[in-house]
C-alpha atoms as a PDB file:
ATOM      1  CA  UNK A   1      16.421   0.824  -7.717  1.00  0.00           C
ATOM      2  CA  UNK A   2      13.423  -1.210  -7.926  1.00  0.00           C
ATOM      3  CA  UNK A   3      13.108  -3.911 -10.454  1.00  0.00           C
ATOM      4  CA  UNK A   4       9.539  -3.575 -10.699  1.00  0.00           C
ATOM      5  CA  UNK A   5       7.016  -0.917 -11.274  1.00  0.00           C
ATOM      6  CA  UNK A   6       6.233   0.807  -7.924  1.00  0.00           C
ATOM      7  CA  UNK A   7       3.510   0.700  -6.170  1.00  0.00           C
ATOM      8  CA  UNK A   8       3.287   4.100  -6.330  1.00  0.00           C
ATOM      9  CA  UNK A   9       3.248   4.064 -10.608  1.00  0.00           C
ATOM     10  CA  UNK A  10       0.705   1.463 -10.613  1.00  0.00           C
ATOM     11  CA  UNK A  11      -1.120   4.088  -8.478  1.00  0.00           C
ATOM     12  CA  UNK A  12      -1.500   6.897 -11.035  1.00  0.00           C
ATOM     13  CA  UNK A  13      -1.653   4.062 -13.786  1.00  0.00           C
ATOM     14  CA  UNK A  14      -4.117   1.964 -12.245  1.00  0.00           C
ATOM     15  CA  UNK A  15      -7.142   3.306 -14.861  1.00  0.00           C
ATOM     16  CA  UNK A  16      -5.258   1.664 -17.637  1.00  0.00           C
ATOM     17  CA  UNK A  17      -4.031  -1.403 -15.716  1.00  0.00           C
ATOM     18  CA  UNK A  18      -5.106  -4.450 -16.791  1.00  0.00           C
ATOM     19  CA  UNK A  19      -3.561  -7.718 -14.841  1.00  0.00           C
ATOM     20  CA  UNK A  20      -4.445 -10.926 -15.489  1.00  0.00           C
ATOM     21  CA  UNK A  21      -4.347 -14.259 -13.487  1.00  0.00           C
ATOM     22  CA  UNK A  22      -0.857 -15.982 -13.133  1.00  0.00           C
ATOM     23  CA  UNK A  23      -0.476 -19.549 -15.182  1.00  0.00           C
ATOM     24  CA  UNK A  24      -0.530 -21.390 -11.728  1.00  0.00           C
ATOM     25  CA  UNK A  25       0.455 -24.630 -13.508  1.00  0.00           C
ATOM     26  CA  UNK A  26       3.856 -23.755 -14.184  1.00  0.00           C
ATOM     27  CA  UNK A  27       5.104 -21.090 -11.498  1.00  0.00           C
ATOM     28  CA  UNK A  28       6.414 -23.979  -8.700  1.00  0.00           C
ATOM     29  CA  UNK A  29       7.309 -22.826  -5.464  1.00  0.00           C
ATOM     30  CA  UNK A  30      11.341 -23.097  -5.251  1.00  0.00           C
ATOM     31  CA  UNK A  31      13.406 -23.673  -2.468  1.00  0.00           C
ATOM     32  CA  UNK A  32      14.751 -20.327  -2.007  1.00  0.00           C
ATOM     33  CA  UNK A  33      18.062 -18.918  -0.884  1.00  0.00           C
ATOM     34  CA  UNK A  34      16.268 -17.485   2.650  1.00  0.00           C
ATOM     35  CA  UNK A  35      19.596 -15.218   2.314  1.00  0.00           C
ATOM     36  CA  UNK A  36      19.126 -12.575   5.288  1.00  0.00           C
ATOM     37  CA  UNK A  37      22.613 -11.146   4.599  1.00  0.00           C
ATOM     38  CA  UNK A  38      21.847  -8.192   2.604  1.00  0.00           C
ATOM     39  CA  UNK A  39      20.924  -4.363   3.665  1.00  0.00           C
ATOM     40  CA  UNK A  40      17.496  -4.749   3.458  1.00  0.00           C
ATOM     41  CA  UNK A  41      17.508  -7.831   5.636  1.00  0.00           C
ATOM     42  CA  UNK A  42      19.384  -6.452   8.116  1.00  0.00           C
ATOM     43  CA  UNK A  43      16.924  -3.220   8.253  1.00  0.00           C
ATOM     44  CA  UNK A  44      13.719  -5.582   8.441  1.00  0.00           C
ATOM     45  CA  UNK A  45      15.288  -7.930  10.990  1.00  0.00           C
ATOM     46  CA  UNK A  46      14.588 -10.444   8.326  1.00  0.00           C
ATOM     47  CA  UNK A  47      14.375 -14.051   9.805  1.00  0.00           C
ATOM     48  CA  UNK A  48      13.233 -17.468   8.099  1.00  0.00           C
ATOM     49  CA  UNK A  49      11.374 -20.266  11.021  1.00  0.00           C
ATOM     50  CA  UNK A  50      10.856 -23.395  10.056  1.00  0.00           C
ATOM     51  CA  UNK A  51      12.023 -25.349   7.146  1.00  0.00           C
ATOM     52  CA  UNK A  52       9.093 -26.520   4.835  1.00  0.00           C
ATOM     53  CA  UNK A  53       9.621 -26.004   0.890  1.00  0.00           C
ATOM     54  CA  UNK A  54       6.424 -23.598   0.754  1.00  0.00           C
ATOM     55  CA  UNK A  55       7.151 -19.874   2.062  1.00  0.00           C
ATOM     56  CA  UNK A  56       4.709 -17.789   4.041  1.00  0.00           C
ATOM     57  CA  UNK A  57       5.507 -14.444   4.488  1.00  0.00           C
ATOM     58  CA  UNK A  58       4.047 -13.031   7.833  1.00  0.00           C
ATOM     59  CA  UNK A  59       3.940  -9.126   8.238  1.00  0.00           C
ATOM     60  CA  UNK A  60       2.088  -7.389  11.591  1.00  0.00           C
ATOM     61  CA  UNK A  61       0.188  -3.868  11.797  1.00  0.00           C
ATOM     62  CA  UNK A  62       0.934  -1.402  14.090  1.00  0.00           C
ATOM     63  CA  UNK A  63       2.453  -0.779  17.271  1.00  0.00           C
ATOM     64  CA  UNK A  64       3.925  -4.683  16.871  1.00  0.00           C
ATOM     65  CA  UNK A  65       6.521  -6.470  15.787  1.00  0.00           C
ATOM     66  CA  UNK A  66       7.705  -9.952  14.045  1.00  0.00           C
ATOM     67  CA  UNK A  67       7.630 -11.354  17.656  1.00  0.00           C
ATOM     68  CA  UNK A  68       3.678 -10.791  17.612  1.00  0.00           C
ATOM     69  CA  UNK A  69       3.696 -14.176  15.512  1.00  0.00           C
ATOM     70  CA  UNK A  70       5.001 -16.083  17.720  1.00  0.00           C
ATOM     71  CA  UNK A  71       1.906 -17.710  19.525  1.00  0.00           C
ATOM     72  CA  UNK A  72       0.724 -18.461  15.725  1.00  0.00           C
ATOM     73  CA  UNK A  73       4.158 -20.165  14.854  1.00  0.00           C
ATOM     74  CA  UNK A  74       4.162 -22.729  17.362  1.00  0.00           C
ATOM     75  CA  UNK A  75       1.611 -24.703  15.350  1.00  0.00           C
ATOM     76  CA  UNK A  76       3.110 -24.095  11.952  1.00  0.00           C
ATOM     77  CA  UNK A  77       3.306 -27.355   9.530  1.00  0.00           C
ATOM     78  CA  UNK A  78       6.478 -28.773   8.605  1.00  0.00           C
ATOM     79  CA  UNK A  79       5.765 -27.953   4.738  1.00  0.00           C
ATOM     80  CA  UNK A  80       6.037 -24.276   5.293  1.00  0.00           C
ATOM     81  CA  UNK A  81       8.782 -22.191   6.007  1.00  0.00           C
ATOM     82  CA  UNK A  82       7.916 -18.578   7.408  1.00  0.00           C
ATOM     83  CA  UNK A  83       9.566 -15.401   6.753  1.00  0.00           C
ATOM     84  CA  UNK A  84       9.191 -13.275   9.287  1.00  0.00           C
ATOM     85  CA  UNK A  85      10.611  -9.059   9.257  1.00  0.00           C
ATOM     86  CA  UNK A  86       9.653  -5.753  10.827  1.00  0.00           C
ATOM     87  CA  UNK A  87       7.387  -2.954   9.185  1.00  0.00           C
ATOM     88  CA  UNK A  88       9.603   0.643   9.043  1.00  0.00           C
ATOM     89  CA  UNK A  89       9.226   2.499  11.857  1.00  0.00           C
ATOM     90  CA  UNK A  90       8.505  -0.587  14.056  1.00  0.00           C
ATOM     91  CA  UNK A  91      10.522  -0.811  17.603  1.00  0.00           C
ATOM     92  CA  UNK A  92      12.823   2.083  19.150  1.00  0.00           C
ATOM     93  CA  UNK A  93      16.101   1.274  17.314  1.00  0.00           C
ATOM     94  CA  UNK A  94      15.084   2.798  13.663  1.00  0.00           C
ATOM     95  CA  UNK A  95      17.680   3.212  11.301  1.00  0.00           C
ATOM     96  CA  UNK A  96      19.865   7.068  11.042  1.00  0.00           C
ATOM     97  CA  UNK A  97      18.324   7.276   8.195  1.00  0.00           C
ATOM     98  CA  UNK A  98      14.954   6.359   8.470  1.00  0.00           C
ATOM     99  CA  UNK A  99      11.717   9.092   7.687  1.00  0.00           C
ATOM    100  CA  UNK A 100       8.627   8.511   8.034  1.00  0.00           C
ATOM    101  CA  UNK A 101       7.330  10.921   5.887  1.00  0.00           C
ATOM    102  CA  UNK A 102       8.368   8.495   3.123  1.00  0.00           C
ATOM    103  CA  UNK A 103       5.533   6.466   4.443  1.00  0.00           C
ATOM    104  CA  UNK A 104       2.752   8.456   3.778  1.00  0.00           C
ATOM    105  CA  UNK A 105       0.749   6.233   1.929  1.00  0.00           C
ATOM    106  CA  UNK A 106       0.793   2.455   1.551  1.00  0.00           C
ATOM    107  CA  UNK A 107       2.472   2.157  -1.296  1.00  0.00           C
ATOM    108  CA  UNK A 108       6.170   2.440  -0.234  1.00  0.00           C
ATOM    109  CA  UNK A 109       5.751  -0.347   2.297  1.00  0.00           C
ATOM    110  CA  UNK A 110       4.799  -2.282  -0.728  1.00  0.00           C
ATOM    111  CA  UNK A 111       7.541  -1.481  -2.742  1.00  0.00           C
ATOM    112  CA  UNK A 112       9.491  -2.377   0.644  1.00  0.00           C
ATOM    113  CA  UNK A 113       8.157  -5.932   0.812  1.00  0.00           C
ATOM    114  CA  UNK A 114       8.432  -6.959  -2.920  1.00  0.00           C
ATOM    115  CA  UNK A 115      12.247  -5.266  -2.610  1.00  0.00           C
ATOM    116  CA  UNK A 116      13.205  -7.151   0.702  1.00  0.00           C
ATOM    117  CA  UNK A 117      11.464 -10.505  -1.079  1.00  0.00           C
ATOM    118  CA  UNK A 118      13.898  -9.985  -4.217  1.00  0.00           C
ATOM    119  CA  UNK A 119      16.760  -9.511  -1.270  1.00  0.00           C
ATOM    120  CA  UNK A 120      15.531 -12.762   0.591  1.00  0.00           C
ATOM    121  CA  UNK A 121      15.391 -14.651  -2.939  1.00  0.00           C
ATOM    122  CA  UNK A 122      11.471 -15.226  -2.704  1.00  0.00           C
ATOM    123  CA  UNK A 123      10.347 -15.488  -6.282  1.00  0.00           C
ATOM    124  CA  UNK A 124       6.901 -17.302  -4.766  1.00  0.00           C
ATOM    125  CA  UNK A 125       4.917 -16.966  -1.379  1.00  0.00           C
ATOM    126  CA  UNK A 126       1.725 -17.525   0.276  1.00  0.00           C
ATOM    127  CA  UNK A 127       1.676 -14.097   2.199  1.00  0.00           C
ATOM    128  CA  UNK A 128      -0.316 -13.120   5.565  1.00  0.00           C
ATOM    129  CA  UNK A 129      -1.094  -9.704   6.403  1.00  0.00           C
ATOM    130  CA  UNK A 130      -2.293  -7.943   9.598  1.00  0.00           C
ATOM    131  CA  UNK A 131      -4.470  -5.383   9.514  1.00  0.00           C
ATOM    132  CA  UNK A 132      -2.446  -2.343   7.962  1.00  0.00           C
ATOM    133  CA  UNK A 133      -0.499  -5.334   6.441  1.00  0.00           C
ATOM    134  CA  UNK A 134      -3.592  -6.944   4.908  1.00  0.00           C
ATOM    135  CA  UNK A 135      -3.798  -3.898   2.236  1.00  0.00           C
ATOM    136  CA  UNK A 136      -0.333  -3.737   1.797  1.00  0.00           C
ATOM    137  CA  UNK A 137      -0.477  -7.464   0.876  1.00  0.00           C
ATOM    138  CA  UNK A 138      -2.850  -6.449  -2.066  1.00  0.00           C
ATOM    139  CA  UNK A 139      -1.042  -3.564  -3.459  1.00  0.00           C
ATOM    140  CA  UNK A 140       2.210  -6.090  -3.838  1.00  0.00           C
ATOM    141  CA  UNK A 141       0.218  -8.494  -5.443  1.00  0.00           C
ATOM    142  CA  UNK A 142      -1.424  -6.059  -7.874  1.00  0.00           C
ATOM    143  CA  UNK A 143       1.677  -4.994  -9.036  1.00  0.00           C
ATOM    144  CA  UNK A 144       3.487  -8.087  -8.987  1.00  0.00           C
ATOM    145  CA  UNK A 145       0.828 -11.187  -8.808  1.00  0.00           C
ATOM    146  CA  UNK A 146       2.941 -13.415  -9.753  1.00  0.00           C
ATOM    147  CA  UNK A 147       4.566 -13.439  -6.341  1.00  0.00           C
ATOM    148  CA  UNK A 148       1.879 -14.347  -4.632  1.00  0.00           C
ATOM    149  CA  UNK A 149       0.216 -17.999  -4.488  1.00  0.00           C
ATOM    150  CA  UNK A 150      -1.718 -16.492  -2.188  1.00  0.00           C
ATOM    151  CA  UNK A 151      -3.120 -13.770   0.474  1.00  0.00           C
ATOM    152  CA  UNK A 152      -4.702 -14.337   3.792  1.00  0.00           C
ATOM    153  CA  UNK A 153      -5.734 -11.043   5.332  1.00  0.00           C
ATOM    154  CA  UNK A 154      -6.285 -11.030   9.148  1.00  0.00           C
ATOM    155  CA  UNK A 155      -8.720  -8.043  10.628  1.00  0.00           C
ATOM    156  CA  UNK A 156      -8.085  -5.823   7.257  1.00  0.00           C
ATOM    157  CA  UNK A 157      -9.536  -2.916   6.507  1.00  0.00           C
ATOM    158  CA  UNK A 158      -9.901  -0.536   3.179  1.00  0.00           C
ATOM    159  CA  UNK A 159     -10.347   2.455   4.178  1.00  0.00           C
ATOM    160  CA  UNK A 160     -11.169   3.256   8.026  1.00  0.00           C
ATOM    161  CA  UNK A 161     -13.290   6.533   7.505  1.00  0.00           C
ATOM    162  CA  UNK A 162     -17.034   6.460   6.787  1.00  0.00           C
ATOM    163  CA  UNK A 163     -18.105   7.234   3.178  1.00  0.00           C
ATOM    164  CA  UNK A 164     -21.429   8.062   1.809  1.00  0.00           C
ATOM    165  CA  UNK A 165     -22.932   4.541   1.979  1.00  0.00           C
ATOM    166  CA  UNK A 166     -19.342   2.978   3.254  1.00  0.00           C
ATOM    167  CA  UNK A 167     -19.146   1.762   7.230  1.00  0.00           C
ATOM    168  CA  UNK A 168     -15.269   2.095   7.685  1.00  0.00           C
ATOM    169  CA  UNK A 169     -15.878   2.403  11.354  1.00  0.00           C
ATOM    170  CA  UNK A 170     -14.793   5.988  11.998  1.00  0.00           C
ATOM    171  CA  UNK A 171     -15.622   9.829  11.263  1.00  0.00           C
ATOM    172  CA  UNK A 172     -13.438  12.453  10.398  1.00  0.00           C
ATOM    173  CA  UNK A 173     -13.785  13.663  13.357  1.00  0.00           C
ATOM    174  CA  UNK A 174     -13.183  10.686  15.388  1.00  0.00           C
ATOM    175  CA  UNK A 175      -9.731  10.210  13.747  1.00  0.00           C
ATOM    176  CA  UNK A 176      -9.019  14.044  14.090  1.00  0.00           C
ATOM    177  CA  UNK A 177      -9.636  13.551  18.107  1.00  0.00           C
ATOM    178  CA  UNK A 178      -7.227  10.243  18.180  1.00  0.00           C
ATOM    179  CA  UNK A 179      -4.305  12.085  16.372  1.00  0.00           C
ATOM    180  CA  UNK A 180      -4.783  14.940  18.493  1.00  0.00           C
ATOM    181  CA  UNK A 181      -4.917  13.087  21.874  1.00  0.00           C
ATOM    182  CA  UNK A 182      -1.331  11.103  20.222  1.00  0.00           C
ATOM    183  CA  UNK A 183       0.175  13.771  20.549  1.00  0.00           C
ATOM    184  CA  UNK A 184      -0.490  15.564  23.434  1.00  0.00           C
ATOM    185  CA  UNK A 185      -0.379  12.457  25.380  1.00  0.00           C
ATOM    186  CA  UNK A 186       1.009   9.437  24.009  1.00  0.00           C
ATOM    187  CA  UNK A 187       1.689   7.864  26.787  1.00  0.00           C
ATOM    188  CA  UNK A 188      -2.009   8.333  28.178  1.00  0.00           C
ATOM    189  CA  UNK A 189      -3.346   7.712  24.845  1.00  0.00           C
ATOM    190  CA  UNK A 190      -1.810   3.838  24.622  1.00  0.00           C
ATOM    191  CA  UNK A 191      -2.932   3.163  27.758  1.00  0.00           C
ATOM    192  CA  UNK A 192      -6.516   3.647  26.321  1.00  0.00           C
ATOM    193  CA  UNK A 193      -6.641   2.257  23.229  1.00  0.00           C
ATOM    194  CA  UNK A 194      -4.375  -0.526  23.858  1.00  0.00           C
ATOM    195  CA  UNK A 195      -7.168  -2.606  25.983  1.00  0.00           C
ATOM    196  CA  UNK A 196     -10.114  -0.914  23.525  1.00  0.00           C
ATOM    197  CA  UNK A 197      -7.847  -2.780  20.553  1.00  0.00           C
ATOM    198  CA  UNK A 198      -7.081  -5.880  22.056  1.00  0.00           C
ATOM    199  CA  UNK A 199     -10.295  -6.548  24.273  1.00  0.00           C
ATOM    200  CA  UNK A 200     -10.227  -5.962  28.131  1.00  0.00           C
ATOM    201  CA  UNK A 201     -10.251  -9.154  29.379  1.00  0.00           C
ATOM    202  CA  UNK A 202      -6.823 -10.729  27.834  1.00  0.00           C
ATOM    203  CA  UNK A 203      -4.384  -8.880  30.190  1.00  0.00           C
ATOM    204  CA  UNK A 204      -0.888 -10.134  28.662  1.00  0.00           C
ATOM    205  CA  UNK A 205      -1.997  -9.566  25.372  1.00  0.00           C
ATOM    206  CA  UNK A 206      -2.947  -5.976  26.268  1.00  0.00           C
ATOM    207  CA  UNK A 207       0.350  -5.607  28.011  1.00  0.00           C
ATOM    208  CA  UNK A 208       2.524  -6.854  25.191  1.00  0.00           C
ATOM    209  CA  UNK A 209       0.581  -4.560  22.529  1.00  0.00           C
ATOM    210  CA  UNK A 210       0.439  -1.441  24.791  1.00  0.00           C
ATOM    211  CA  UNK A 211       4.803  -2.435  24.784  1.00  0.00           C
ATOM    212  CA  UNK A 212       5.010  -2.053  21.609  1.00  0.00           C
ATOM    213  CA  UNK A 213       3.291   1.042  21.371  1.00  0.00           C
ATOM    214  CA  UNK A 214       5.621   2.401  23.831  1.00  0.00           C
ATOM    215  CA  UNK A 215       8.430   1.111  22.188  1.00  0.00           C
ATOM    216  CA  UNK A 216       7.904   3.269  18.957  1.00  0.00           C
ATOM    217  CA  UNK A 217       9.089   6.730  18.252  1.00  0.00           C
ATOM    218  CA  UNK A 218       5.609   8.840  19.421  1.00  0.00           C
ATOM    219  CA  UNK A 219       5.983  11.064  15.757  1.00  0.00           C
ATOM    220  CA  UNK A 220       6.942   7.874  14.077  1.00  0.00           C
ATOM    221  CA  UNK A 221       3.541   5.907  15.490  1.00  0.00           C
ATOM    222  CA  UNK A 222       1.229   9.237  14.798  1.00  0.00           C
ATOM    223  CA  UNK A 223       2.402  10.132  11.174  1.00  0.00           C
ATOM    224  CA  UNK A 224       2.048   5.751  10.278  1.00  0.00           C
ATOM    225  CA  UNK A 225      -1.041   6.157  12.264  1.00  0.00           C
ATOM    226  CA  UNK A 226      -2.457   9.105   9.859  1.00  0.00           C
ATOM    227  CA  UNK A 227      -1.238   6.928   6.523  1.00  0.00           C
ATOM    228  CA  UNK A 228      -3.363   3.791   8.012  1.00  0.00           C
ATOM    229  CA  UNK A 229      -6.417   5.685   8.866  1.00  0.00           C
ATOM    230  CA  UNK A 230      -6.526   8.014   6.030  1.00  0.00           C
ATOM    231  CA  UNK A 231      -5.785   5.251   3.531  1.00  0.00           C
ATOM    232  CA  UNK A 232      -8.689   4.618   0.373  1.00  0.00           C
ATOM    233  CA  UNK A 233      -7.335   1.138  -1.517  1.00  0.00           C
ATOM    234  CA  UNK A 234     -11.460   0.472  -2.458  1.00  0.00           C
ATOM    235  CA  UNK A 235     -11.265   1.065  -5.555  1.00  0.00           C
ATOM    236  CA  UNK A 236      -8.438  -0.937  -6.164  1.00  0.00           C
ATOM    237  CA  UNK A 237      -9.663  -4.234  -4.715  1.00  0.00           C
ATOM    238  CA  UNK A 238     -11.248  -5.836  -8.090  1.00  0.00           C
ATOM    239  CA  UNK A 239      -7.684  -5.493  -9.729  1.00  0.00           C
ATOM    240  CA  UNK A 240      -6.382  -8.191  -7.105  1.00  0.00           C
ATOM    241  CA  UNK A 241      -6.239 -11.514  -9.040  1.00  0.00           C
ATOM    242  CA  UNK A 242      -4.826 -13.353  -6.329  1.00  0.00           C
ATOM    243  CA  UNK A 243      -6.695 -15.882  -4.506  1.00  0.00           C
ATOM    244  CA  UNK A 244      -7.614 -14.189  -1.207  1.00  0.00           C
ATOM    245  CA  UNK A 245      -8.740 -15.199   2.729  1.00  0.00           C
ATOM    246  CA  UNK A 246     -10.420 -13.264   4.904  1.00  0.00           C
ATOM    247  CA  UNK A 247     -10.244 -13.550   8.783  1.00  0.00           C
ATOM    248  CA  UNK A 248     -12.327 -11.457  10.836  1.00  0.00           C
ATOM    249  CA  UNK A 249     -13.249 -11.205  14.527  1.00  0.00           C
ATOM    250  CA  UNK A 250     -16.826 -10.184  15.920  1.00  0.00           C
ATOM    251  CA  UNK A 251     -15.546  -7.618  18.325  1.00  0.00           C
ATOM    252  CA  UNK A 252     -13.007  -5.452  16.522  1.00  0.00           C
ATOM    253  CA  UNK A 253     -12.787  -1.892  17.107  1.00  0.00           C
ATOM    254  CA  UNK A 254     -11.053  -0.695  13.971  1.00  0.00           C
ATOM    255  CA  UNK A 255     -12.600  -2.893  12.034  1.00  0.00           C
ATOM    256  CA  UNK A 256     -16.596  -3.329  12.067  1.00  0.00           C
ATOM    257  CA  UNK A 257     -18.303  -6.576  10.533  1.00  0.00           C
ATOM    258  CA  UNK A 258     -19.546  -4.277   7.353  1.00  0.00           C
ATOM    259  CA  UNK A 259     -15.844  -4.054   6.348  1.00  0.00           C
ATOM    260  CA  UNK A 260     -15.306  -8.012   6.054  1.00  0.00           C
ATOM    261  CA  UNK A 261     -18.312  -8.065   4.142  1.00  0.00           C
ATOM    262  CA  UNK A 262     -17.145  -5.326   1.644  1.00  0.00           C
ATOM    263  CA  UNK A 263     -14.066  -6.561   1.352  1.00  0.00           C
ATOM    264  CA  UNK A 264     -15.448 -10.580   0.864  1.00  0.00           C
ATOM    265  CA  UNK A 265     -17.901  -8.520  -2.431  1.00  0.00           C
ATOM    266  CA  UNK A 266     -14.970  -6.938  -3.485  1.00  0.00           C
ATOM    267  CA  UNK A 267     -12.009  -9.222  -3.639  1.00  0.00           C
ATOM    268  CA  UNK A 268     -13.827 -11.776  -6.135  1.00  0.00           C
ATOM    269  CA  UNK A 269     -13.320 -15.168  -5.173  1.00  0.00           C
ATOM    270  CA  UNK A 270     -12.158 -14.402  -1.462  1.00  0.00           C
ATOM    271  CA  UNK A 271     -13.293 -16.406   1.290  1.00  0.00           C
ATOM    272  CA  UNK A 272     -14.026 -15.406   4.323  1.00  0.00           C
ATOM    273  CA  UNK A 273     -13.829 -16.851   8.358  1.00  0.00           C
ATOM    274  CA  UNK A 274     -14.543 -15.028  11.678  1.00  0.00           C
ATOM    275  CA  UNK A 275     -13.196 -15.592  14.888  1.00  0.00           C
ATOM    276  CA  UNK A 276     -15.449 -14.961  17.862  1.00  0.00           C
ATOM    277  CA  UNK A 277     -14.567 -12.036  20.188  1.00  0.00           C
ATOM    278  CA  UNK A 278     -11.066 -11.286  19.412  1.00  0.00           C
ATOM    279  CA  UNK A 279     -10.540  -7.910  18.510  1.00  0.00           C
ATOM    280  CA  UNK A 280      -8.175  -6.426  16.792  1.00  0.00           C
ATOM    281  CA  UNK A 281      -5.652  -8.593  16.896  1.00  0.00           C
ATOM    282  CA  UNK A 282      -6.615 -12.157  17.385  1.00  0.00           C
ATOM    283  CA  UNK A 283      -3.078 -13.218  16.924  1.00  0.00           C
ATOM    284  CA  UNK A 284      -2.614 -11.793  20.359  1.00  0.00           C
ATOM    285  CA  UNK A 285      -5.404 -12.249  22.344  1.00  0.00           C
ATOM    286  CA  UNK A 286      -6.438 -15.874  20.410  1.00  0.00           C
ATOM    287  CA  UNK A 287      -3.727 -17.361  18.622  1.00  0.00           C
ATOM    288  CA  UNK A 288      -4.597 -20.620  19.021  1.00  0.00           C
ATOM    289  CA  UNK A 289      -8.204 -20.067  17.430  1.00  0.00           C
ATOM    290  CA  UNK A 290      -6.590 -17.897  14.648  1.00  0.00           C
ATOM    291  CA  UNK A 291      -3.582 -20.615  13.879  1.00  0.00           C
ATOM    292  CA  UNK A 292      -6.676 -23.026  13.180  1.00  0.00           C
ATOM    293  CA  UNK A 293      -8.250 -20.861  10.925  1.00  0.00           C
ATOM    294  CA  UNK A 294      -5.034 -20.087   9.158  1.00  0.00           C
ATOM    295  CA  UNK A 295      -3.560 -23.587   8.585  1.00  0.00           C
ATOM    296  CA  UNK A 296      -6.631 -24.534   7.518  1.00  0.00           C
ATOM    297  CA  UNK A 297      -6.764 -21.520   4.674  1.00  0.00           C
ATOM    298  CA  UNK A 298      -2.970 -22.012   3.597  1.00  0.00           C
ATOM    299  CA  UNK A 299      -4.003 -25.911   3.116  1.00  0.00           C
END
């Protein structure tokens, strides 16, 4: 049971929220328990690097893992500890009872992240969030901002689909073609979008996200997939109190320049850095340039 509204209540009950800034003068960061014996540690592959006083909780997109990290990590500063875990439905070995149709929005991985944190005893993170990640970042810290000292969101996004005067990158039809060529195809169809994603001319990192790809269940990727692209969080952006980063690469296929921008308007007080050429997942293809950026932000 959770111990906190849900994600998904704050959802319907977001016209009457109203959440005001934490008192940041007297919620310290604690050395926590980092205990990784429990169920939901186990599930997540929960894992602590690192052994600063300050927590940062790292959490990928899809079609990777925790290990996607890793070229980021080597850099990290001795006053943070990270906590690293995989998203449901990430990797081959899912658990029996595991059904993704209980992710069909963004909310329950959420509810999964401020659950596993209660698990891990976190009462108080910085938190970094990869694309998919990013948004799921800001629903936990809307219902629970507390938690959160603060958010850096790498190559976030919204909402995906174009709307009215909104460039999400994508129409309807373009997202109807992708889930259709998932699934008759999904072997064909990570071959293709894994390079488009990651940017041609970075090889290994092309290879190592195209793996992961392959490593997930081919239902399991598509219906995540449809929950990404066909997610709509705009309209909850202004009830995010919690000081916010932005990190954005020039040459992102999911994610066009008019979405930082929205985003940096919308998430009052949010800052906002690019990295040059990246695509979608700098962390792969430029983790040195994006470990630069982020250090600097958490400092």
């Amino acid at each position: 049971m959770h111990k906190h509204q849900s994600c998904a209540e704050t959802l319907i009950a977001m016209d009457t929220i109203t959440l005001n800034a934490p008192d940041r003068t007297s919620l310290m960061l604690r050395r926590p328990r980092r205990s990784v014996d429990g169920p939901l540690a186990r599930r997540h592959k929960l894992r602590f690097v690192g052994e600063g006083d300050e927590i940062v909780v790292f959490s990928h997109g899809l079609g990777t893992d925790q290990s996607v990290w890793n070229g980021v990590l080597e850099t990290l500063p001795d006053r943070f500890t990270a906590m690293l875990f995989d998203l449901p439905g990430a990797g081959p070995l899912l658990p029996d009872d595991f059904d993704a149709d209980e992710y069909a929005s963004l909310a329950p991985f959420a509810d999964d992240l401020l659950d596993l944190m209660d698990e891990a005893g976190i009462e108080r993170c910085r938190y970094v969030g990869h694309s998919v990640s990013g948004m799921i970042g800001v629903l936990a810290a809307i219902e629970a901002p507390d938690r959160f000292e603060q958010l850096v969101l790498l190559s976030a996004s919204p909402r995906y689909l174009n709307h009215e005067d909104y460039v999400g990158g994508f129409e309807r039809e373009d997202l109807d073609s992708l889930f259709d060529t998932m699934a008759a195809n999904y072997q064909a169809w990570v071959a293709g979008f894994a390079p488009m994603a990651v940017g041609a001319g970075v090889p290994a990192a092309v290879q190592e996200f195209a793996s992961g790809l392959l490593a997930m269940r081919p239902d399991v990727t598509a219906r995540i997939a449809r929950a990404i692209f066909e997610s709509d969080v705009r309209h909850l952006l202004p009830l995010c109190h919690v000081p916010v980063s932005l990190i954005h690469s020039t040459a992102d296929v999911a994610v066009p320049e008019a979405v930082a921008h929205y985003l940096h308007r919308h998430l009052h007080g949010s800052t906002l850095a690019w990295i040059q050429d990246a695509g979608h997942l700098p962390h792969l293809s430029a983790p040195e340039a994006v470990a630069r950026i982020l250090y600097e932000q958490l400092a």
